[in-house]
Protein backbone atom coordinates (compact mmCIF):
# COMPACT_ATOMS: atom_id res chain seq x y z
CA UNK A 1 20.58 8.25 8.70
CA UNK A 2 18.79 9.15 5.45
CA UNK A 3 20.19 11.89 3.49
CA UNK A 4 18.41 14.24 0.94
CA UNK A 5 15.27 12.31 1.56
CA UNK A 6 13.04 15.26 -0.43
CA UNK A 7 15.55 15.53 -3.11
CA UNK A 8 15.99 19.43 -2.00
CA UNK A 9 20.03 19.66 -3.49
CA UNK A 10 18.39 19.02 -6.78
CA UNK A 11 20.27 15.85 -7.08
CA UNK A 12 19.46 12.02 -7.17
CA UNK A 13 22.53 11.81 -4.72
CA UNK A 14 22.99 9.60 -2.33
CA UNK A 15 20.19 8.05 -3.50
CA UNK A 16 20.77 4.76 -6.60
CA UNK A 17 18.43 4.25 -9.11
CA UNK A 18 17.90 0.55 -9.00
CA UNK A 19 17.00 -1.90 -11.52
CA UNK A 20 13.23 -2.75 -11.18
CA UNK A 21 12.04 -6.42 -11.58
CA UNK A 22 10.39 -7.59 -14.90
CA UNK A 23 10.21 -5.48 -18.61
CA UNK A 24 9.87 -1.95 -18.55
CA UNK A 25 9.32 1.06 -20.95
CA UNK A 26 9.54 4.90 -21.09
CA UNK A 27 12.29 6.79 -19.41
CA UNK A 28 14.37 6.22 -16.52
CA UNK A 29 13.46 8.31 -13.58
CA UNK A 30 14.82 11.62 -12.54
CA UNK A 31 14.92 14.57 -10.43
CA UNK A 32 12.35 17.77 -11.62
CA UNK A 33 11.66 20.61 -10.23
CA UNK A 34 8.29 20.36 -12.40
CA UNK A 35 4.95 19.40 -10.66
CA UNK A 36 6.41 18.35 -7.27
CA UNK A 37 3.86 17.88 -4.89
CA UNK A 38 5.48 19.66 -1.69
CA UNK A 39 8.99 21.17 -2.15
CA UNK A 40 10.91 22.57 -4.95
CA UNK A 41 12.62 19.21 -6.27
CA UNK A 42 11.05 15.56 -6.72
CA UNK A 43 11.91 12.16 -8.43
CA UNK A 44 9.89 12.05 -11.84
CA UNK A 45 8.93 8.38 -12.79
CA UNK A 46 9.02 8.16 -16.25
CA UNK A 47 8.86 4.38 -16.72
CA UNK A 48 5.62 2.58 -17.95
CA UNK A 49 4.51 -0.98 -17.04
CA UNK A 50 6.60 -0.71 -13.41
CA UNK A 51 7.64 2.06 -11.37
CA UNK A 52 10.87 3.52 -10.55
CA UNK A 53 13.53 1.85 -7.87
CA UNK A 54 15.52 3.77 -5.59
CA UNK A 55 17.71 2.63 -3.06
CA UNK A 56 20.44 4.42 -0.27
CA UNK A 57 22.77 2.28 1.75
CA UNK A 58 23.11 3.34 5.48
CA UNK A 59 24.79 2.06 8.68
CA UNK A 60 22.75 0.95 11.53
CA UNK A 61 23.74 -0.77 15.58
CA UNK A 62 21.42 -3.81 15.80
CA UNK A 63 19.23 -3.19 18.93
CA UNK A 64 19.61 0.72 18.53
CA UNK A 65 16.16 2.70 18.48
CA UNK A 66 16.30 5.38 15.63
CA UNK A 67 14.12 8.26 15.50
């Protein structure tokens, strides 16, 4: 379903930064491989006053059970 969910290729791929609601400040966010909390690559929120959006699109059966 998901893909590169702990940002391990070092890439925000597949994953879409998305526009967050209301004014914002500071940098857009991006992929680090600086203070990560478990792995070797994160997603680095460097906006102020709202927090980083990111989105990935994936294809799903209605009544399917997905583990």
């Amino acid at each position: 379903m998901l893909t590169n969910i702990g940002f391990e290729t070092g890439s925000l791929s597949p994953w879409v930064r998305t526009t967050p609601h209301g004014p914002c400040g500071g940098t857009p966010g991006s992929i680090t491989n600086s203070s990560c909390h478990s792995g070797t690559y994160c997603m680095y929120d460097g906006s102020l006053e709202c927090a980083d959006q990111i989105s990935q699109q994936f294809t799903a059966t209605a009544g399917k059970v997905y583990v």
